[in-house]
Structures are given as C-alpha cells and as structure tokens.
C-alpha atoms as a PDB file:
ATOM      1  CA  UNK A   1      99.919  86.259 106.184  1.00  0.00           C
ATOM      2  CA  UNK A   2     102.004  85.081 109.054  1.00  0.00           C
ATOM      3  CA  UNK A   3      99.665  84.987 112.454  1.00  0.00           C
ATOM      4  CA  UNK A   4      96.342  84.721 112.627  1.00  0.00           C
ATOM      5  CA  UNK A   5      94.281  85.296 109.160  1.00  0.00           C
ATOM      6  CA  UNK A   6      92.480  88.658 108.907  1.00  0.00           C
ATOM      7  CA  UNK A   7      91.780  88.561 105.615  1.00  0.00           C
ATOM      8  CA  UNK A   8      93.424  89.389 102.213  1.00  0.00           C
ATOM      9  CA  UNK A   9      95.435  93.059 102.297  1.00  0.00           C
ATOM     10  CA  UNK A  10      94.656  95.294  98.971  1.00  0.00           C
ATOM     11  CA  UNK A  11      98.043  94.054  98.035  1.00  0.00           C
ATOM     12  CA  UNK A  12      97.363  90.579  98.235  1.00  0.00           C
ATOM     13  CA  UNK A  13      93.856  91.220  96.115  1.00  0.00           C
ATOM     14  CA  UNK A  14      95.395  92.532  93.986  1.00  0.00           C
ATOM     15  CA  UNK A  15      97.591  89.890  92.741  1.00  0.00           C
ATOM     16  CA  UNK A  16      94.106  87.393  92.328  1.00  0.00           C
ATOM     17  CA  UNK A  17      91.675  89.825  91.420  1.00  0.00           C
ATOM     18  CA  UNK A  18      91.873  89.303  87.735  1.00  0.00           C
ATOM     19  CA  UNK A  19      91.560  85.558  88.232  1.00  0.00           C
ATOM     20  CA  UNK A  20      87.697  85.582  88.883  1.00  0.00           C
ATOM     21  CA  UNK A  21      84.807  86.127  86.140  1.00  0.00           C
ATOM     22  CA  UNK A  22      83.317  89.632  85.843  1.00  0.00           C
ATOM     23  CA  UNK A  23      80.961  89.977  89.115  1.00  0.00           C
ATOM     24  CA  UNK A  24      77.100  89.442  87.678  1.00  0.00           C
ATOM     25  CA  UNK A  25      74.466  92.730  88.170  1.00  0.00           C
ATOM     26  CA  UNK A  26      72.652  92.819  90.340  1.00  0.00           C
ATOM     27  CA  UNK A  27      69.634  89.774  90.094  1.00  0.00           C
ATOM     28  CA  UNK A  28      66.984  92.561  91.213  1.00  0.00           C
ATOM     29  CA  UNK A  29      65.406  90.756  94.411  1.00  0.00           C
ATOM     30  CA  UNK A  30      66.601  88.416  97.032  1.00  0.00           C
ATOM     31  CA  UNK A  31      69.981  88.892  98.778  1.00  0.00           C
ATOM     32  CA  UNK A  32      72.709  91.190  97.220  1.00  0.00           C
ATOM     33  CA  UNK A  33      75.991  89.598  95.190  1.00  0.00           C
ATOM     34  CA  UNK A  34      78.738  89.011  97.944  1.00  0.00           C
ATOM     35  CA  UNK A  35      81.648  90.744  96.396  1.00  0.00           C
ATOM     36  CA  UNK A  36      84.259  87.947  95.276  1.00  0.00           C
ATOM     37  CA  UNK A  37      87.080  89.196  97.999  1.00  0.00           C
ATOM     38  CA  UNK A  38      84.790  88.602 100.829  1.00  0.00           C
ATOM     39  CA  UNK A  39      84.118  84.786  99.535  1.00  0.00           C
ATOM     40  CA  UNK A  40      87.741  84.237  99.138  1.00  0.00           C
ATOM     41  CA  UNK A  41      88.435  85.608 102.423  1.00  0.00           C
ATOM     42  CA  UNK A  42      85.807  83.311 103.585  1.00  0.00           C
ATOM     43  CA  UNK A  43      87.193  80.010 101.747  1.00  0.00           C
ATOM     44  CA  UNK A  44      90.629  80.747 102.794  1.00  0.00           C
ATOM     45  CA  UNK A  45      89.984  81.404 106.704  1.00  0.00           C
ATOM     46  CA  UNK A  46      88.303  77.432 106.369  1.00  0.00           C
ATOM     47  CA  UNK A  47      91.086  76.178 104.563  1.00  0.00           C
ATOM     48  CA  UNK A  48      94.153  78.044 106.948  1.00  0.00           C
ATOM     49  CA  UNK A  49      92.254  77.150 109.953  1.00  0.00           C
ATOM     50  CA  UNK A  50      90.403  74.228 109.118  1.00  0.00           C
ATOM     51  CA  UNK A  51      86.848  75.333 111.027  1.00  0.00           C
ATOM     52  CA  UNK A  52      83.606  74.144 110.020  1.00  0.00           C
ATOM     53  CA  UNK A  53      81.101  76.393 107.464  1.00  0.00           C
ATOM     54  CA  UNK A  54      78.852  77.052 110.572  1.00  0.00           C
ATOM     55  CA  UNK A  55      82.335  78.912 112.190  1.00  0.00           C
ATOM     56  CA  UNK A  56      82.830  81.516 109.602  1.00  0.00           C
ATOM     57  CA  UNK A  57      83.524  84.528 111.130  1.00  0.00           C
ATOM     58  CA  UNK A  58      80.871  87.627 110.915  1.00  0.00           C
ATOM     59  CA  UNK A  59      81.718  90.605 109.548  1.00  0.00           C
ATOM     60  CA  UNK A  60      82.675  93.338 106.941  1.00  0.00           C
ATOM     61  CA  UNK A  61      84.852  91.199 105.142  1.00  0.00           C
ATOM     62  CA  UNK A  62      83.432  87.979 104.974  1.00  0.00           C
ATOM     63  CA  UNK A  63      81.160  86.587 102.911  1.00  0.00           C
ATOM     64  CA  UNK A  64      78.068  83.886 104.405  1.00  0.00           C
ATOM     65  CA  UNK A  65      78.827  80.045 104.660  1.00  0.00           C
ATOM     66  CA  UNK A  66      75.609  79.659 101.814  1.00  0.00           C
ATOM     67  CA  UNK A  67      77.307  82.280  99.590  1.00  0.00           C
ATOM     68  CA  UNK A  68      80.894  81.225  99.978  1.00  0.00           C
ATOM     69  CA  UNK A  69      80.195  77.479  99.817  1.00  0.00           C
ATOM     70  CA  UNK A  70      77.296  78.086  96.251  1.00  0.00           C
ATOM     71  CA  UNK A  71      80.758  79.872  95.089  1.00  0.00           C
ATOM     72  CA  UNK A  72      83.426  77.163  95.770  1.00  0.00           C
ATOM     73  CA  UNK A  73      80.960  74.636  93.949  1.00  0.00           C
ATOM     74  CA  UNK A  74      80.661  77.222  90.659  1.00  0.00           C
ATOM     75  CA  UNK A  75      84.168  77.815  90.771  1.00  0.00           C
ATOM     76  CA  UNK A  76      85.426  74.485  91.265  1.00  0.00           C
ATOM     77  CA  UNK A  77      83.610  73.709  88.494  1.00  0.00           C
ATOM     78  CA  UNK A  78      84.317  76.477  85.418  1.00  0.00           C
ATOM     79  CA  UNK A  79      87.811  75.996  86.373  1.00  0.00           C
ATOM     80  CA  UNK A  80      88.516  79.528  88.840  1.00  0.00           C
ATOM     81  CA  UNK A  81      89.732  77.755  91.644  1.00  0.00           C
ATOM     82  CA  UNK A  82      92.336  75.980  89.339  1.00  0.00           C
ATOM     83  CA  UNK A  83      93.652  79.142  87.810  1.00  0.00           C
ATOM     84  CA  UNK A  84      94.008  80.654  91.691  1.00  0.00           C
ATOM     85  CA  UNK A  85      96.134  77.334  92.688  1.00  0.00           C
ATOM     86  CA  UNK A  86      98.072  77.590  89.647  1.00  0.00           C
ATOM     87  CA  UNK A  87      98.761  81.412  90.314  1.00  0.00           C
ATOM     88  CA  UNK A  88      99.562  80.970  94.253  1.00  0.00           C
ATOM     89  CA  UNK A  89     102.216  77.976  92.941  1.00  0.00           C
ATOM     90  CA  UNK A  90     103.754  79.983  89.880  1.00  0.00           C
ATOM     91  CA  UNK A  91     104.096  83.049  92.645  1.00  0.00           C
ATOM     92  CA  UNK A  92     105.711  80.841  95.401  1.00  0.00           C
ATOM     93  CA  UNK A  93     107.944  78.655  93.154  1.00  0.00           C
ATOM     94  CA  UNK A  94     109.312  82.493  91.711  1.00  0.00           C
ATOM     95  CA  UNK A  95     109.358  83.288  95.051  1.00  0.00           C
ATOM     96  CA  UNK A  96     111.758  80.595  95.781  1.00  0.00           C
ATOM     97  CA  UNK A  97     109.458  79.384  98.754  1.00  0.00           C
ATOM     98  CA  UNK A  98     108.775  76.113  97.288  1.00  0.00           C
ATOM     99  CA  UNK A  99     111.901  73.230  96.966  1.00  0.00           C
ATOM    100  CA  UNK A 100     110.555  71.019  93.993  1.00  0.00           C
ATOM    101  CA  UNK A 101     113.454  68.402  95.005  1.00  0.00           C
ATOM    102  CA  UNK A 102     111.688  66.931  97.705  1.00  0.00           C
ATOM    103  CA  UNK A 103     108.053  65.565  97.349  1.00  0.00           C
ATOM    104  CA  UNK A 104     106.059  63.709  99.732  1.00  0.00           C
ATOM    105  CA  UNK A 105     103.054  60.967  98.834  1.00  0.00           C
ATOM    106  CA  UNK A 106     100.017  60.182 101.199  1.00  0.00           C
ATOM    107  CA  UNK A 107      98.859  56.904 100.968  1.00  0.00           C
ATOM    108  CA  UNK A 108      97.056  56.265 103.758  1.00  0.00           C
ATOM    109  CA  UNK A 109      93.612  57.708 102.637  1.00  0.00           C
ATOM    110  CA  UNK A 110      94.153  56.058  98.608  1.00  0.00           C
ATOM    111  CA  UNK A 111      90.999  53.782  97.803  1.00  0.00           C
ATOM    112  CA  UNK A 112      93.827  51.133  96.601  1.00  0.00           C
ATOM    113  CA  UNK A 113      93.259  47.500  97.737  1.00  0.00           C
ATOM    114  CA  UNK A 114      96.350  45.765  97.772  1.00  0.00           C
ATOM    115  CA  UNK A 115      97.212  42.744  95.752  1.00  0.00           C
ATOM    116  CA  UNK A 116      95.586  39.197  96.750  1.00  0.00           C
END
C-alpha cells in the first residue's frame, strides 16, 4: 500500500474478509447495506491520512461517513476491530516488518497528575 491509498486490492481483502460477521439481508426499506470492504476502505483512508469524516472520498469503493462511522462504533464494540488489529500484527510480526526489541511510550497525552 505504498503511495497514496486507493483502497484494499482483492488480495489484500482477502486476507480480512473472514474477520467480519456475516453481512445482514437486506432490512427491506431505507438505504441499502454498504458492503463491509467499502467501510473498511473508508476507515482506513481516515486513519492513513488522518482527514476528517466530512473528507471521505466519493465513490465506487467507499462507503458514507454515517455508514462507516455507525460501523466503527458496532465493531469496536462486539470485538471486530480487535480481531483485524490482532490479524494486521500477527501478519507483520511473520512478516518480519515489526522489531519487538525496541518500544516507544507516549506520555504526553496520559491523564496522570504527578506526585505532590
């Protein structure tokens, strides 16, 4: 995915399509299901570029900021997005693209008050 992000290749689906929950029917009115790849695509352009909802790109492959937001919340919460970090870790660290030597901590945004 070097360059700019174009969204995920069938090869790349692939290896995180088994990771979400079986896509629900159809709910009969109101706006179709946005197919899981398209969210991801979505949630991944704001996270490698760091743009606002409202700055989604348009298109084929991309999913709406209400649709791909209403999914980050479910899947944050029955535990999806979890399993996808833990798979893009396990495939890196076999990958050998990850040095687990070397760690760094952030401190400066920690709601610690220091001693008195």
């Amino acid at each position: 995915m070097a360059g700019r992000f174009e969204g995920l290749t069938d090869l790349e689906w692939k290896l995180f399509d088994d990771v979400f929950p079986q896509e629900p029917s159809k709910r009969g009115k109101g706006m179709p299901h946005a197919p899981y790849r398209h969210v991801l695509n979505s949630l991944l352009y704001i996270l490698i570029t760091g743009c606002r909802w409202c700055d989604l790109p348009k298109g084929d492959i991309w999913a709406s900021k209400s649709s791909s937001h209403r999914w980050l919340k479910r899947w944050r919460t029955d535990g999806t997005f979890e399993h996808l970090q833990a798979r893009i870790l396990a495939i890196a660290s076999e990958k050998g693209l990850i040095n687990w030597q070397f760690g760094a901590v952030d401190g400066s945004f920690s709601p610690w008050e220091r001693w008195r």
